[in-house]
PDB file of N, CA and C in Angstrom:
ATOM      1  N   UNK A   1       0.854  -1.179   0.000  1.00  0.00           N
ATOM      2  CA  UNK A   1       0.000   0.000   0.000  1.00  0.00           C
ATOM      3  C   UNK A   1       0.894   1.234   0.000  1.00  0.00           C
ATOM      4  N   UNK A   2       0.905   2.253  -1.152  1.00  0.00           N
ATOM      5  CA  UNK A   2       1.396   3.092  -0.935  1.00  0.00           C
ATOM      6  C   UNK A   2       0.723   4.532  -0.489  1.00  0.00           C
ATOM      7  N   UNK A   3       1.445   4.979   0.614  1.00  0.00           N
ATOM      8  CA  UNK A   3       0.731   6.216   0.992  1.00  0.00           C
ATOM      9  C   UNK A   3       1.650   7.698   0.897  1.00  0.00           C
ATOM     10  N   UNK A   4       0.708   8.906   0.553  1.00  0.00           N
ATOM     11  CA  UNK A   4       1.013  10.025  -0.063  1.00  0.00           C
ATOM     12  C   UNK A   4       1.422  10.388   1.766  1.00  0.00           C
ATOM     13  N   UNK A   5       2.452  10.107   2.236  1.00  0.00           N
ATOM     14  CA  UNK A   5       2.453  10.834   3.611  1.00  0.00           C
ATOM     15  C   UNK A   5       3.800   9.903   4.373  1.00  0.00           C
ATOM     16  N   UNK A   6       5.114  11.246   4.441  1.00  0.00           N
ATOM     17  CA  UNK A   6       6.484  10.567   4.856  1.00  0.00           C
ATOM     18  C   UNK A   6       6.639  11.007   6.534  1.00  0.00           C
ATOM     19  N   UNK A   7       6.354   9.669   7.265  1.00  0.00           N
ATOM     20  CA  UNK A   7       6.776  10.370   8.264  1.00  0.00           C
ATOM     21  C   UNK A   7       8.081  10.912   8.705  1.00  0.00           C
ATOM     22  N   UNK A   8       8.148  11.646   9.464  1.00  0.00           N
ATOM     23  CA  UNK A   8       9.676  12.442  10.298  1.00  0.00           C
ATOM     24  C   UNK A   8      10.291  11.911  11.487  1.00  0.00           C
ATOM     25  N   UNK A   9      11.308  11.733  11.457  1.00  0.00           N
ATOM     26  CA  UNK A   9      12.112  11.598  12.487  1.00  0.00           C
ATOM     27  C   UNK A   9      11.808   9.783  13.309  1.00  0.00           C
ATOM     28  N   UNK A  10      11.401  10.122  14.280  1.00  0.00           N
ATOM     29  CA  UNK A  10      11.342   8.500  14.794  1.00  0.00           C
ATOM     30  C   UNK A  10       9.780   8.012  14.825  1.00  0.00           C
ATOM     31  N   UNK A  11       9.069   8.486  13.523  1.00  0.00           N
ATOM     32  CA  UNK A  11       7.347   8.559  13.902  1.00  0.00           C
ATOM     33  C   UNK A  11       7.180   7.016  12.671  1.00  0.00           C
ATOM     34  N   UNK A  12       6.194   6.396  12.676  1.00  0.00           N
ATOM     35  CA  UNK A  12       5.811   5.847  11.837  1.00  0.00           C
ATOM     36  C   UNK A  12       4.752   5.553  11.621  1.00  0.00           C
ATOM     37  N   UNK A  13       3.728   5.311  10.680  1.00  0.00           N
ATOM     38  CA  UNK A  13       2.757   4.764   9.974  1.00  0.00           C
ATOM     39  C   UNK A  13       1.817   3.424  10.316  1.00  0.00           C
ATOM     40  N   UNK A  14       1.076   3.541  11.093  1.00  0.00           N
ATOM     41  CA  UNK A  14       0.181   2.048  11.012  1.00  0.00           C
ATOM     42  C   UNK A  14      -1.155   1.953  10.235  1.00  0.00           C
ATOM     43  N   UNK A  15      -1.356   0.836  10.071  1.00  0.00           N
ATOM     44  CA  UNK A  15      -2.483   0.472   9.690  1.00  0.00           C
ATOM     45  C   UNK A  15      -3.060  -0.442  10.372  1.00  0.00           C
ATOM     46  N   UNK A  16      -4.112  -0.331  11.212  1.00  0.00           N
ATOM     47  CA  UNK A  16      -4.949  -1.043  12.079  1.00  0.00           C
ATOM     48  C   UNK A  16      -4.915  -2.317  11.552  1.00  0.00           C
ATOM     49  N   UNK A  17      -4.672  -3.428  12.201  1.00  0.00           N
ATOM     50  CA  UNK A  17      -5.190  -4.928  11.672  1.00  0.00           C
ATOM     51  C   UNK A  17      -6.500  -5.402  12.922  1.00  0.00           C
ATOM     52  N   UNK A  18      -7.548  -5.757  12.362  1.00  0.00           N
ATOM     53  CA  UNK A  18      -8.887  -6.221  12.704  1.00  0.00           C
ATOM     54  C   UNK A  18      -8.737  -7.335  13.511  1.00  0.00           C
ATOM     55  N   UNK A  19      -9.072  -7.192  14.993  1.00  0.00           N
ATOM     56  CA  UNK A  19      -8.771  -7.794  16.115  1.00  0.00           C
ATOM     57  C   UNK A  19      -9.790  -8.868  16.203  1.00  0.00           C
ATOM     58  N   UNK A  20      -9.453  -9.956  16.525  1.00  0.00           N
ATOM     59  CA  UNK A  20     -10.945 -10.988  16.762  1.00  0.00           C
ATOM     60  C   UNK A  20     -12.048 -10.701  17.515  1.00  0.00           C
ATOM     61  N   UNK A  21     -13.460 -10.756  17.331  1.00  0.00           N
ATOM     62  CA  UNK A  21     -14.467 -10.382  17.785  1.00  0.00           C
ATOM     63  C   UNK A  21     -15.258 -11.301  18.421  1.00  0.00           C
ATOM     64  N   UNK A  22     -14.672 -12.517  18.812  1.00  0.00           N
ATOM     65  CA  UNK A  22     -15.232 -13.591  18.941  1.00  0.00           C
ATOM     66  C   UNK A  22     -14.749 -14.493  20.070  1.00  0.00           C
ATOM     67  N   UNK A  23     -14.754 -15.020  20.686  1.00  0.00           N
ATOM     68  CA  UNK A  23     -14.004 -15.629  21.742  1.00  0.00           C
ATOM     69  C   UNK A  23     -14.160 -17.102  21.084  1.00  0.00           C
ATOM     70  N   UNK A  24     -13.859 -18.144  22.128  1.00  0.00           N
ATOM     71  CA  UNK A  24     -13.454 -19.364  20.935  1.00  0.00           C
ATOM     72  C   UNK A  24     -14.959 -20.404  21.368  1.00  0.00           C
ATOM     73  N   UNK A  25     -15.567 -19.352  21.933  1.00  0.00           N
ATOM     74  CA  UNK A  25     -16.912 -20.606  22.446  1.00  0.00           C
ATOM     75  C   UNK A  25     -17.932 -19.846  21.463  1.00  0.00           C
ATOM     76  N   UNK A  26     -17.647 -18.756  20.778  1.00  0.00           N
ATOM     77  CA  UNK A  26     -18.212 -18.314  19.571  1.00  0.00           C
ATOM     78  C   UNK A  26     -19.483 -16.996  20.599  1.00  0.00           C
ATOM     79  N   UNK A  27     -18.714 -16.201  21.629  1.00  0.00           N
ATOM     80  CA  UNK A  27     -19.365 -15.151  22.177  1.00  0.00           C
ATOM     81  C   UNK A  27     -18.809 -14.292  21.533  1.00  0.00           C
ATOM     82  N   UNK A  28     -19.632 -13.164  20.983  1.00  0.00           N
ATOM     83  CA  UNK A  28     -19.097 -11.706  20.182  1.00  0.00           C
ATOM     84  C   UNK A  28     -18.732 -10.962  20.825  1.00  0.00           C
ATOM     85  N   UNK A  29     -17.564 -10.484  21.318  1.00  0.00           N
ATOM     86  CA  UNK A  29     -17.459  -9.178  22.281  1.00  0.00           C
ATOM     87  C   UNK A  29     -17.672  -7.904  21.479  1.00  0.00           C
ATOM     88  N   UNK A  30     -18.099  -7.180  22.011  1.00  0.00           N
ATOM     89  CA  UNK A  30     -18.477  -5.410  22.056  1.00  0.00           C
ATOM     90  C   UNK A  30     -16.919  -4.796  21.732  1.00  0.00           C
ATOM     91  N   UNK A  31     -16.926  -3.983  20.941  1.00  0.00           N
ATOM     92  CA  UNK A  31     -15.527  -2.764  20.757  1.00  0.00           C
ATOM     93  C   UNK A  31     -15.057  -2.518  22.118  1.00  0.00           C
ATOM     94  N   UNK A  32     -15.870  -1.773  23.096  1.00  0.00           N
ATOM     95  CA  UNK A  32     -15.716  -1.371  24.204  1.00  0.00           C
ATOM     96  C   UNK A  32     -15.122  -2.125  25.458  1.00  0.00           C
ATOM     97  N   UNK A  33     -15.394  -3.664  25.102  1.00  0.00           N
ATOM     98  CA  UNK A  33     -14.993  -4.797  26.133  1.00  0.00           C
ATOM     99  C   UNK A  33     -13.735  -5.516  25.298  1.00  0.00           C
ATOM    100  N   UNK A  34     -13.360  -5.329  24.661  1.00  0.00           N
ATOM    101  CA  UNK A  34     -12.370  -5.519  23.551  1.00  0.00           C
ATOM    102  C   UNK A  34     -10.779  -5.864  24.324  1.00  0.00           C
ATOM    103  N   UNK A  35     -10.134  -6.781  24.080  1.00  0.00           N
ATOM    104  CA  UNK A  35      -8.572  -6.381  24.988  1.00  0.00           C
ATOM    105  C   UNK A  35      -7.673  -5.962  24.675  1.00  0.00           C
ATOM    106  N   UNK A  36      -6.833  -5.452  24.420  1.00  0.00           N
ATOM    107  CA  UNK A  36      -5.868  -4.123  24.052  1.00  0.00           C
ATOM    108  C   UNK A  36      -4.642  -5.010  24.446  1.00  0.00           C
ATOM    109  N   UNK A  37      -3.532  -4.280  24.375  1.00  0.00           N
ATOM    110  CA  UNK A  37      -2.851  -3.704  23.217  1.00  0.00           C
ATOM    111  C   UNK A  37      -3.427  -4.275  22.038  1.00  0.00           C
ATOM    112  N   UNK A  38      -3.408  -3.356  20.647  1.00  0.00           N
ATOM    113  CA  UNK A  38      -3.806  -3.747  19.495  1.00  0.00           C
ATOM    114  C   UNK A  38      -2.649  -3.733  18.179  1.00  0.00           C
ATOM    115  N   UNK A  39      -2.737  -4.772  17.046  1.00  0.00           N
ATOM    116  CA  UNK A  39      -1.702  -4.990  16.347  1.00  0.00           C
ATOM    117  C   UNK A  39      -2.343  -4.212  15.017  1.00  0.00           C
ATOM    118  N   UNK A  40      -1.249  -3.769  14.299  1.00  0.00           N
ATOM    119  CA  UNK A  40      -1.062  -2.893  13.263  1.00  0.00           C
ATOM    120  C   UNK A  40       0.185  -3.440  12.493  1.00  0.00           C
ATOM    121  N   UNK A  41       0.244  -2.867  11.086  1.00  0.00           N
ATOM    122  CA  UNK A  41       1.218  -3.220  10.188  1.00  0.00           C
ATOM    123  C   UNK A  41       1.747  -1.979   9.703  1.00  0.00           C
ATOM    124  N   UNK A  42       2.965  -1.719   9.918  1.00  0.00           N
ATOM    125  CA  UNK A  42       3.598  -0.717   9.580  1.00  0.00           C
ATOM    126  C   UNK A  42       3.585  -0.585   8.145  1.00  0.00           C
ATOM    127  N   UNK A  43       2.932   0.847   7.612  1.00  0.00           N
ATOM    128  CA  UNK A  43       2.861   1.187   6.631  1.00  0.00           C
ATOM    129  C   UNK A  43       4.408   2.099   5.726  1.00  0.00           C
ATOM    130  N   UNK A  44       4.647   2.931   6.866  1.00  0.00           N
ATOM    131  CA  UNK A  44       5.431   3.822   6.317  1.00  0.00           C
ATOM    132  C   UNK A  44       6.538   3.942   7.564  1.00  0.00           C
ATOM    133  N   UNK A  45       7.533   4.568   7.182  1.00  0.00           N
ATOM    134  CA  UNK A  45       8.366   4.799   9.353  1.00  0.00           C
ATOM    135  C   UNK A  45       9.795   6.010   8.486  1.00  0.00           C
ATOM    136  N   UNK A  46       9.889   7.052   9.033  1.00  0.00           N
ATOM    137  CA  UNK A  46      10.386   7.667   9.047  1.00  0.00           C
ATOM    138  C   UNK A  46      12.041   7.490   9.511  1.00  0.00           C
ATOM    139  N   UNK A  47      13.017   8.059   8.935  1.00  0.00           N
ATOM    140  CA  UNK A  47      14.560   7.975   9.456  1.00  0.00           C
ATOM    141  C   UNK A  47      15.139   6.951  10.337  1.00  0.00           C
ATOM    142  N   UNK A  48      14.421   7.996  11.613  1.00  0.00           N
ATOM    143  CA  UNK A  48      15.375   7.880  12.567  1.00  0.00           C
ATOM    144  C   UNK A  48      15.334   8.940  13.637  1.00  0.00           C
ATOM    145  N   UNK A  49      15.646   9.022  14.694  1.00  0.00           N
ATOM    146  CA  UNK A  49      16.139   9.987  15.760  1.00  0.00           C
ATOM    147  C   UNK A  49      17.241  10.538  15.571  1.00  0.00           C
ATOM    148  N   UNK A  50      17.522  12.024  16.083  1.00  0.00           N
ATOM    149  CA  UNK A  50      18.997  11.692  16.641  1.00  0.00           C
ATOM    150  C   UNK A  50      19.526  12.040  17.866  1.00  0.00           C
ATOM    151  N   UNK A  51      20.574  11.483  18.364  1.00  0.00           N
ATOM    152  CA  UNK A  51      21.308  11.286  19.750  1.00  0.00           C
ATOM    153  C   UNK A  51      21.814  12.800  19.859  1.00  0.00           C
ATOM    154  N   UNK A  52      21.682  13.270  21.263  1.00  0.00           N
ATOM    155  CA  UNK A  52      22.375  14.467  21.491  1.00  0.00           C
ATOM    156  C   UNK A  52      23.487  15.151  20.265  1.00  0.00           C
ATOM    157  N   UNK A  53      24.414  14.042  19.862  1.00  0.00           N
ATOM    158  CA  UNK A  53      25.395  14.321  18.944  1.00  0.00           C
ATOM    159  C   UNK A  53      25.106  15.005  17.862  1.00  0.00           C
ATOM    160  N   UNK A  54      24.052  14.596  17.506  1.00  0.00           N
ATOM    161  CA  UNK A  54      23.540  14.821  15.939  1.00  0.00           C
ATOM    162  C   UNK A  54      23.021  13.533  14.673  1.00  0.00           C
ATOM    163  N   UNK A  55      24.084  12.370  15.725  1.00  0.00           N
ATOM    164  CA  UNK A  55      24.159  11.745  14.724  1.00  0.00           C
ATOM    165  C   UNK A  55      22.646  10.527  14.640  1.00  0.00           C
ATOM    166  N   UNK A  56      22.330  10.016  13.473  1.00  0.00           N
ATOM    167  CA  UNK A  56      21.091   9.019  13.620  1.00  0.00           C
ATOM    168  C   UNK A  56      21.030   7.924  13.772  1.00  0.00           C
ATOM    169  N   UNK A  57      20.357   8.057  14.940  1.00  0.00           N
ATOM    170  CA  UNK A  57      19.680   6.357  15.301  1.00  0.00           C
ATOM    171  C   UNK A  57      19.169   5.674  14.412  1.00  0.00           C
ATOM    172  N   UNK A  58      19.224   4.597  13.681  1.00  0.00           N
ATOM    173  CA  UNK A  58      18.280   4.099  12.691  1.00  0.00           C
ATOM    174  C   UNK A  58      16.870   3.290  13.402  1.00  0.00           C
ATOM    175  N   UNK A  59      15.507   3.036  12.975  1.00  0.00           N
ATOM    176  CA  UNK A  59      14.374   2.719  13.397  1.00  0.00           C
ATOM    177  C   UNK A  59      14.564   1.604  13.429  1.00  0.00           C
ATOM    178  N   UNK A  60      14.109   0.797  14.758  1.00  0.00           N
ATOM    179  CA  UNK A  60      13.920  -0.700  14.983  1.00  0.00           C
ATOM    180  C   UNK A  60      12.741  -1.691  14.305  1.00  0.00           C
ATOM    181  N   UNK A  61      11.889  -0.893  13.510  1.00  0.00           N
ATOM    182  CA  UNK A  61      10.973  -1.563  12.482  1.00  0.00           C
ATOM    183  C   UNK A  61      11.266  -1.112  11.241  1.00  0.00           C
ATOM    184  N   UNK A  62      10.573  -1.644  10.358  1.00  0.00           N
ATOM    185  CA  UNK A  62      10.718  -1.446   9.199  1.00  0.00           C
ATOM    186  C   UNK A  62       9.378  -1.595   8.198  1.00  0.00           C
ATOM    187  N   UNK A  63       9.134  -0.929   7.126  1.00  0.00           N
ATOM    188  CA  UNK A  63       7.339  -1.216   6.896  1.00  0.00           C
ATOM    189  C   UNK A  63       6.971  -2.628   6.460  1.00  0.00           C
ATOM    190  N   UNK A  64       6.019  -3.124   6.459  1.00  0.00           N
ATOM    191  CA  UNK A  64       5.736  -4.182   6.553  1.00  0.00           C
ATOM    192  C   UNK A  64       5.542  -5.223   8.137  1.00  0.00           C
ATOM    193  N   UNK A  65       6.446  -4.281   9.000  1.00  0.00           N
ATOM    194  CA  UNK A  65       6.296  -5.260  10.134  1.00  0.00           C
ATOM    195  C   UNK A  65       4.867  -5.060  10.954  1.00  0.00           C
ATOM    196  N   UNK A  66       4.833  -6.310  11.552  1.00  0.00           N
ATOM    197  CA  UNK A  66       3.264  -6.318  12.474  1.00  0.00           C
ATOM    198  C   UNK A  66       3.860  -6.155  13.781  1.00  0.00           C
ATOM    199  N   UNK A  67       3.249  -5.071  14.024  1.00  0.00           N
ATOM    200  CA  UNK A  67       3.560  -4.721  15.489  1.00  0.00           C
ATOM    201  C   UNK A  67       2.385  -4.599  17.172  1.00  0.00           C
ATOM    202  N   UNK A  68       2.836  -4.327  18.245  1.00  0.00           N
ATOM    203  CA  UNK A  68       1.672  -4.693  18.803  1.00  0.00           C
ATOM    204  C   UNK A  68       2.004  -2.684  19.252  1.00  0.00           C
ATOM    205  N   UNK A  69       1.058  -2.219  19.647  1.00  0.00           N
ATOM    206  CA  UNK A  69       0.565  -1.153  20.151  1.00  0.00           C
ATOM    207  C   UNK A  69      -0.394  -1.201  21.472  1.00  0.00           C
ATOM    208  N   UNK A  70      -0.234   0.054  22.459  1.00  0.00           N
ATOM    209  CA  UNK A  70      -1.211   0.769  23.242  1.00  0.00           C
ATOM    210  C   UNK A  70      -2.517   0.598  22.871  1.00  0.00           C
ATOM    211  N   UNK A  71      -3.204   0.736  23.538  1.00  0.00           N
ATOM    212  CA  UNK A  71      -5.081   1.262  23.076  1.00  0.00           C
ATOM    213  C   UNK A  71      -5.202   2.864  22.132  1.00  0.00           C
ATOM    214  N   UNK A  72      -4.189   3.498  23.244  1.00  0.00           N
ATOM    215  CA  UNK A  72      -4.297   4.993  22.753  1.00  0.00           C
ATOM    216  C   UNK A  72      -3.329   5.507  22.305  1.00  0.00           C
ATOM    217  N   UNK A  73      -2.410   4.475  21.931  1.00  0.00           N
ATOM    218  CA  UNK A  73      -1.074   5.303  21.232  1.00  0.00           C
ATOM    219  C   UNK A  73      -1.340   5.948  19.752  1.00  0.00           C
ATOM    220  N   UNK A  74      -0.732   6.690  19.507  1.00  0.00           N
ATOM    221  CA  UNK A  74      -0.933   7.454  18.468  1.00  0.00           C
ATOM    222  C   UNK A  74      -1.470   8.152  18.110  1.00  0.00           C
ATOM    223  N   UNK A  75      -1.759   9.164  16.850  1.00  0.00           N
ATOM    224  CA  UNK A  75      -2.594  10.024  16.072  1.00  0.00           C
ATOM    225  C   UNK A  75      -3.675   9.673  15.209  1.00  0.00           C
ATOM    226  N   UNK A  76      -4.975   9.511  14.999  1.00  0.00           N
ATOM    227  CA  UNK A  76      -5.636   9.136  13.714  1.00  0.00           C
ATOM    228  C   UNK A  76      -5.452  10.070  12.919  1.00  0.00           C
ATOM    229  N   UNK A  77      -5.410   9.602  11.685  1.00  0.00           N
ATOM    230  CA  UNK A  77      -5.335  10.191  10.365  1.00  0.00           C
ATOM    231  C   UNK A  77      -6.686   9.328   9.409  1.00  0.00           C
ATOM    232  N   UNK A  78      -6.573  10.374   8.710  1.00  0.00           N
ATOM    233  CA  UNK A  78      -7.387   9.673   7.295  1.00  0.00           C
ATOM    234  C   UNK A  78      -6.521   9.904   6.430  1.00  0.00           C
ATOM    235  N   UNK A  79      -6.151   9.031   5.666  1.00  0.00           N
ATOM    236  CA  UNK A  79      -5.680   9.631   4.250  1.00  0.00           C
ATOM    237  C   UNK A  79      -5.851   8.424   2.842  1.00  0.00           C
ATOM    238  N   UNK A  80      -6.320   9.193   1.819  1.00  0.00           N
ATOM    239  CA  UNK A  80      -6.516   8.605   0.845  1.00  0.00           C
ATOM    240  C   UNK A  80      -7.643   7.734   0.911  1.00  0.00           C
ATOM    241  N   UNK A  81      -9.128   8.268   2.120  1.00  0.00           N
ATOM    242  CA  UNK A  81     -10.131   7.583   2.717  1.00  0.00           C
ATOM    243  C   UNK A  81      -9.329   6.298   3.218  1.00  0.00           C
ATOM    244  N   UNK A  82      -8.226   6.050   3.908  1.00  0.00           N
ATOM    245  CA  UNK A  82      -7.977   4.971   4.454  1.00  0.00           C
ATOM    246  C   UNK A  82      -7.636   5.701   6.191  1.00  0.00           C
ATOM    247  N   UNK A  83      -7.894   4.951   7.494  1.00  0.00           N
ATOM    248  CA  UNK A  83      -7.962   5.184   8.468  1.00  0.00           C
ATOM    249  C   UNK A  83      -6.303   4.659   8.746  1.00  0.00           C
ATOM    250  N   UNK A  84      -5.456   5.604   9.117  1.00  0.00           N
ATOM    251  CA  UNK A  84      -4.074   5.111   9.829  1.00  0.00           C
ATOM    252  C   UNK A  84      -4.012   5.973  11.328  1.00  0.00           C
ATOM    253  N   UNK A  85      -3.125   4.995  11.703  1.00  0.00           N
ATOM    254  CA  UNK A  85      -2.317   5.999  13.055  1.00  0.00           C
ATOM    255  C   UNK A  85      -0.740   6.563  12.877  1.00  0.00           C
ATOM    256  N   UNK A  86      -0.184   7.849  13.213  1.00  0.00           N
ATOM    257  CA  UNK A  86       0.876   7.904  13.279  1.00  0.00           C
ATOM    258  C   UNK A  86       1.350   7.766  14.686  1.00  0.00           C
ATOM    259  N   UNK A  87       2.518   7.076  15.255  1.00  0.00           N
ATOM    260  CA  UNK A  87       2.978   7.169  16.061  1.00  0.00           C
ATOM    261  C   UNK A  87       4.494   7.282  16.568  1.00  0.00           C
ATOM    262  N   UNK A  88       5.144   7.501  17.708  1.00  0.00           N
ATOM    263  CA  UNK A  88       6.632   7.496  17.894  1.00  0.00           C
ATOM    264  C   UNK A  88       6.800   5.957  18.010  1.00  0.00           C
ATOM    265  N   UNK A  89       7.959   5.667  17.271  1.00  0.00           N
ATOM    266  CA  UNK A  89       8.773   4.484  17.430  1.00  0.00           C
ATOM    267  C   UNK A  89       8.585   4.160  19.123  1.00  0.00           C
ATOM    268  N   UNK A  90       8.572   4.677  20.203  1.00  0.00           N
ATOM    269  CA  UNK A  90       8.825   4.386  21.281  1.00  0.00           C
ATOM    270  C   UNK A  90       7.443   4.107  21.865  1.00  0.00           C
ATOM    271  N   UNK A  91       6.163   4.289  21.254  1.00  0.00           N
ATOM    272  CA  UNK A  91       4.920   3.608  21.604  1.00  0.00           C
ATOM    273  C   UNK A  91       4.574   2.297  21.071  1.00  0.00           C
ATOM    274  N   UNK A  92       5.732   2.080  20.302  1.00  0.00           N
ATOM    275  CA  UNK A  92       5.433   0.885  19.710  1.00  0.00           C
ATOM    276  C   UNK A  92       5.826  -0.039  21.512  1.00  0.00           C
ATOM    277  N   UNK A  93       5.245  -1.736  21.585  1.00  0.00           N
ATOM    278  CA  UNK A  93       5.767  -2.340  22.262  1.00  0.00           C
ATOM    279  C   UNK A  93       6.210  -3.457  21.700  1.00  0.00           C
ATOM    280  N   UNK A  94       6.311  -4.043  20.551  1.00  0.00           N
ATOM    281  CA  UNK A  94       7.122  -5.076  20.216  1.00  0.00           C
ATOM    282  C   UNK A  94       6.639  -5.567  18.572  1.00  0.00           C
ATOM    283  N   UNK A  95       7.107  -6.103  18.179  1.00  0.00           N
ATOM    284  CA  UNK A  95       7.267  -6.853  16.619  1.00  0.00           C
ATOM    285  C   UNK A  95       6.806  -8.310  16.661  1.00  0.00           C
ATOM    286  N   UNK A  96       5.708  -8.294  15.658  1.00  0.00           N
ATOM    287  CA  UNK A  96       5.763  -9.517  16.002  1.00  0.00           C
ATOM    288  C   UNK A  96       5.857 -10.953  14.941  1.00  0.00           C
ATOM    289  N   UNK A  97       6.619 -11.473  15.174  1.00  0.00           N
ATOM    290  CA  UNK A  97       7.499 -12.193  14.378  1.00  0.00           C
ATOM    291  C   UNK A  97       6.489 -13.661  13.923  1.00  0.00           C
TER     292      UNK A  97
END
């Protein structure tokens, strides 16, 4: 998926991935009763940071990766009628492999 939008510095790009709604005895849970952290696929990810020095940190993801997230981490965006979040590399909590 390509998107018209580069993030900066240590921010990157998600795209929501659709969480199961169902428990395994086949009960529907509600959005609201839902369990969090939620996983996303990195769309886009910007540079890098940099260290007091100047010099740049390179980003510990890369696009394409599935990552897990906060409830409330990040920014919504719309773009290109598609729903993303931007967020800092450092709200991310892990990759998942």
């Amino acid at each position: 998926m390509a998107i018209k939008l580069r993030p900066l510095h240590d921010r990157v790009v998600v795209q929501a991935l659709e969480q199961e709604a169902k428990t395994k005895g086949g009960i529907i849970i509600p959005d609201t009763a839902q369990e969090k952290p939620m996983q996303g696929k990195v769309v886009a990810a910007g540079p890098g940071a940099r260290d007091e020095s100047g010099r740049l940190t390179p980003m510990g993801v890369k696009v394409g990766d599935v990552i897990l997230y906060g409830k409330w981490s990040g920014t919504e965006v719309k773009i290109d009628g598609k729903d993303l979040l931007v967020m800092k590399e450092s709200d991310i909590m892990g990759v998942i492999d």
